[in-house]
Protein backbone atom coordinates (compact mmCIF):
# COMPACT_ATOMS: atom_id res chain seq x y z
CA UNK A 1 2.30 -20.97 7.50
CA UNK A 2 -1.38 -19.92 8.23
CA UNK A 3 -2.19 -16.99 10.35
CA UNK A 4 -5.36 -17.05 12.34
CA UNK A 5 -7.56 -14.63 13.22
CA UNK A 6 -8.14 -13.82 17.00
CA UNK A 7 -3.98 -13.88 17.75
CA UNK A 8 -4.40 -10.52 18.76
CA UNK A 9 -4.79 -6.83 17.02
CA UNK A 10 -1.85 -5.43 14.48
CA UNK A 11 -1.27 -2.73 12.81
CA UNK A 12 -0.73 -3.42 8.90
CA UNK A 13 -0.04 -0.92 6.41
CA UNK A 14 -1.52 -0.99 2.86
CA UNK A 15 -0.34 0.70 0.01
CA UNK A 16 -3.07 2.19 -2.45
CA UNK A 17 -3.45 3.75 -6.22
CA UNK A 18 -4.94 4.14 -9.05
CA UNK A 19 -4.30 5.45 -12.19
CA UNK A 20 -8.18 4.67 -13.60
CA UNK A 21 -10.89 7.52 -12.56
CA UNK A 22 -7.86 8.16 -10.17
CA UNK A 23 -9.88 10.54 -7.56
CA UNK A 24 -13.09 8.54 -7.32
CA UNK A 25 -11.39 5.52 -6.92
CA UNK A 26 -8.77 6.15 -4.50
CA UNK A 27 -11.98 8.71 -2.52
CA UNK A 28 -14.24 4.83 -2.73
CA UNK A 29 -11.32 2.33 -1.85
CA UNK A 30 -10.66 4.97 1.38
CA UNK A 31 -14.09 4.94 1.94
CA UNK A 32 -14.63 1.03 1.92
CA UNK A 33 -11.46 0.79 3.97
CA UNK A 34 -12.87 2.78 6.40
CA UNK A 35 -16.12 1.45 6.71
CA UNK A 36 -14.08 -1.97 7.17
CA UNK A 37 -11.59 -1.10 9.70
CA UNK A 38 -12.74 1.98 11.56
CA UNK A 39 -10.16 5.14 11.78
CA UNK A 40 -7.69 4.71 9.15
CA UNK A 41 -4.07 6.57 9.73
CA UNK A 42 -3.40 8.30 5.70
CA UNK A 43 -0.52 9.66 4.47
CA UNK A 44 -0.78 12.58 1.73
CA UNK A 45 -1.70 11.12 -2.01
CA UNK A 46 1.31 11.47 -3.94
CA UNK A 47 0.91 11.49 -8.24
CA UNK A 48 3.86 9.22 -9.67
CA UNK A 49 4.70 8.13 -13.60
CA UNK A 50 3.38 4.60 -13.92
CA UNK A 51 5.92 1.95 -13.65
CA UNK A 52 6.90 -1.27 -15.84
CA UNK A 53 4.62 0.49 -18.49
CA UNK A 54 3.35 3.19 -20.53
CA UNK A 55 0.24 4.50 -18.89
CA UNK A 56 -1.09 7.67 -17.20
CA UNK A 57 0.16 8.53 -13.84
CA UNK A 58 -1.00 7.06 -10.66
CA UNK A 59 -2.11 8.53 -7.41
CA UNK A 60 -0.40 6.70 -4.91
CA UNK A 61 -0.56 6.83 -0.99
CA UNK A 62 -0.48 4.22 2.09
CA UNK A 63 -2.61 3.34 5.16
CA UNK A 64 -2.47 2.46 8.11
CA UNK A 65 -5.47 -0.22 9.90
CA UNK A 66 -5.32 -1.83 13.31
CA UNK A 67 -7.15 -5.19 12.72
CA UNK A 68 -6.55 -8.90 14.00
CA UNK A 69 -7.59 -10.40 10.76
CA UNK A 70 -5.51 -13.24 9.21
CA UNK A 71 -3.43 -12.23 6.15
CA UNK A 72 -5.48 -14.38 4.30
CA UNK A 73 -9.21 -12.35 5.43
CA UNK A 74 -7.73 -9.35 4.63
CA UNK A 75 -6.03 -9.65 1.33
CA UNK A 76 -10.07 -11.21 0.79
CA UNK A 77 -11.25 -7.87 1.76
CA UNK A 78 -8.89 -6.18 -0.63
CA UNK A 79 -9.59 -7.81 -3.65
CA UNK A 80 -13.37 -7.02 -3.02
CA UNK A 81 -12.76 -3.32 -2.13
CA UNK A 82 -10.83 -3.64 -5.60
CA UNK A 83 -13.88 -5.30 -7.71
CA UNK A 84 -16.27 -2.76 -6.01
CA UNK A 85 -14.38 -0.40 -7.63
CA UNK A 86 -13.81 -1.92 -11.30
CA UNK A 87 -10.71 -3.63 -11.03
CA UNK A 88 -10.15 -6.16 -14.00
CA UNK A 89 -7.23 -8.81 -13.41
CA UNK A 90 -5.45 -9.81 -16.48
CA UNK A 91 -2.17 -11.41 -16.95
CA UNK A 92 -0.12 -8.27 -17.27
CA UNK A 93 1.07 -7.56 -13.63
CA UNK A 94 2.06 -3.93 -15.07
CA UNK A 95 -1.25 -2.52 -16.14
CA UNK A 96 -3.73 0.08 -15.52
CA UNK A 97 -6.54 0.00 -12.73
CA UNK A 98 -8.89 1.48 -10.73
CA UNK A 99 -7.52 0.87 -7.93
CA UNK A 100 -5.00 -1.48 -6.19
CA UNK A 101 -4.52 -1.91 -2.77
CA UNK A 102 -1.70 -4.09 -1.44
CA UNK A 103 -0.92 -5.32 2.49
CA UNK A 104 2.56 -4.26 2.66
CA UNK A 105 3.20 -5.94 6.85
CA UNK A 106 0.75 -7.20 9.04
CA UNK A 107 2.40 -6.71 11.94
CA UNK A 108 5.97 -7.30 12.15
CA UNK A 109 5.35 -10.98 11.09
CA UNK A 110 8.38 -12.21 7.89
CA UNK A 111 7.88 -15.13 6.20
CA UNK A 112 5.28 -16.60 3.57
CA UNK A 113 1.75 -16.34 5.30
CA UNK A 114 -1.54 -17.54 3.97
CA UNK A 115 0.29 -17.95 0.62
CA UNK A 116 1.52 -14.48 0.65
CA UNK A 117 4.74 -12.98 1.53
CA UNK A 118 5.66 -10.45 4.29
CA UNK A 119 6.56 -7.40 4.20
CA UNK A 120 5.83 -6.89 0.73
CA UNK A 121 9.07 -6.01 -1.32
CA UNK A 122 7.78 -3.00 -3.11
CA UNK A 123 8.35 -1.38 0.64
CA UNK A 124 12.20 -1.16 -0.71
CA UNK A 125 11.54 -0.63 -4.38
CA UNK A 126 9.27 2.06 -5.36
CA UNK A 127 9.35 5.41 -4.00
CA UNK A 128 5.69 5.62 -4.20
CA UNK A 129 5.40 3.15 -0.98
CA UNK A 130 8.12 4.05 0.84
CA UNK A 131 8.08 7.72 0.60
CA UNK A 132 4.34 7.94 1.90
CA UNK A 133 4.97 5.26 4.72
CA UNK A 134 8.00 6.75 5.89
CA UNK A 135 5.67 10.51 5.96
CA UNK A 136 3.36 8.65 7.59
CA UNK A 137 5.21 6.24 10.29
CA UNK A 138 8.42 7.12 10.68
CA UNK A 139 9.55 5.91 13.84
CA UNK A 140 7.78 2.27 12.71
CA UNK A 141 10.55 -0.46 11.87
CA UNK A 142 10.88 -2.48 8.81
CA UNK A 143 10.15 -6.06 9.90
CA UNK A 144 13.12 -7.67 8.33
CA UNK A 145 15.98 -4.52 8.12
CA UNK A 146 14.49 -3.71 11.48
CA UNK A 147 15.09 -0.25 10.38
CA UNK A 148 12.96 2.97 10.81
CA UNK A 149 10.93 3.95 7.67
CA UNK A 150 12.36 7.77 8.14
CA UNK A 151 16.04 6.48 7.68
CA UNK A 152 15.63 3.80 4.47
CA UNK A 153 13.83 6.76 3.11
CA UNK A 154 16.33 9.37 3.43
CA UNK A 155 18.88 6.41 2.56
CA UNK A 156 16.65 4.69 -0.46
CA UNK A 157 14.59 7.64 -1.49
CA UNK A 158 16.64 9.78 -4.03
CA UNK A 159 17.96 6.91 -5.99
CA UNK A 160 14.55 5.43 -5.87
CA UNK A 161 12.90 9.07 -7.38
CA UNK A 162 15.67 9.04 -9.92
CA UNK A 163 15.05 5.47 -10.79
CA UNK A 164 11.14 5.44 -10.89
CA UNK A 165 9.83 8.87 -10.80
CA UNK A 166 9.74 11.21 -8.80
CA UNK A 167 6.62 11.90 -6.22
CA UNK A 168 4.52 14.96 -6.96
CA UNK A 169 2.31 15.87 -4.09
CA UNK A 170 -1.49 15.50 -5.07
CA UNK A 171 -3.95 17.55 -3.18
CA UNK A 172 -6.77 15.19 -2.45
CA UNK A 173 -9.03 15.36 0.36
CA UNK A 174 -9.03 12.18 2.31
């Protein structure tokens, strides 16, 4: 399936870290995202233990953009927003970056768009997405549970913690 642009405005949620100049990359991808999409909604930054390697922790949070980009346009964006900032691709998805942003939903759309599937599965894997989107939007809805953020966290969250690490609040000025 391809999306196209001009179907009309969503709101997508992105998940963001970094565990590579950690402050000055997460303050420049906010700051690119931003001067991209307008008003971004942010949840707190969050400091987690890397996962599926040894590295040094990552400052992890999510945002919110209203946009009516395709999928494809705005995982584009991303990946630029990344390079800005340093990222280097390798083979090893585990590694360490500058920064990473990921489109976790574009709406409530499910299913393999532009090449890229929807909603993202790290949503109900990692405590470092969940936790912040469910601060941030609780009342939103899961596009394929079609449950609220608030209750797979308070469902999900502890094992997830236990299982990946827990989240350490990070005070960083967004």
């Amino acid at each position: 399936m391809t999306a196209l642009a001009g179907e009309g405005t969503r709101r997508c949620w992105l998940s963001i870290g970094s565990n590579l100049d950690r402050e000055q990359s997460i303050h420049g991808g906010v700051r690119d995202l931003r001067a991209a999409y307008g008003e971004l909604t942010l949840s707190p930054v969050y400091e987690t233990v890397a996962v599926g390697f040894s590295g040094a922790p990552f400052l992890n949070l999510v945002a919110g953009i209203d946009t009516d980009e395709s999928v494809g346009a705005i995982n584009a964006r991303l990946r630029a927003i990344e390079d800005g900032h340093g990222r280097l691709r390798g083979p090893d998805k585990f590694a360490p970056r500058t920064l990473d942003i990921d489109l976790l939903t574009w709406g409530e759309a499910v299913g393999t768009i532009d090449g890229y599937e929807l909603p993202r599965d790290e949503i109900l894997k990692y405590a470092f997405v969940l936790g912040p989107l469910a601060e941030v939007a609780p009342q939103a809805r899961h596009p394929l549970s079609g449950r609220r953020y608030a209750d797979l966290w308070r469902e999900l969250g502890e094992q997830m913690q236990r299982d990946g690490g827990a989240l350490r609040p990070y005070p960083l000025p967004l």
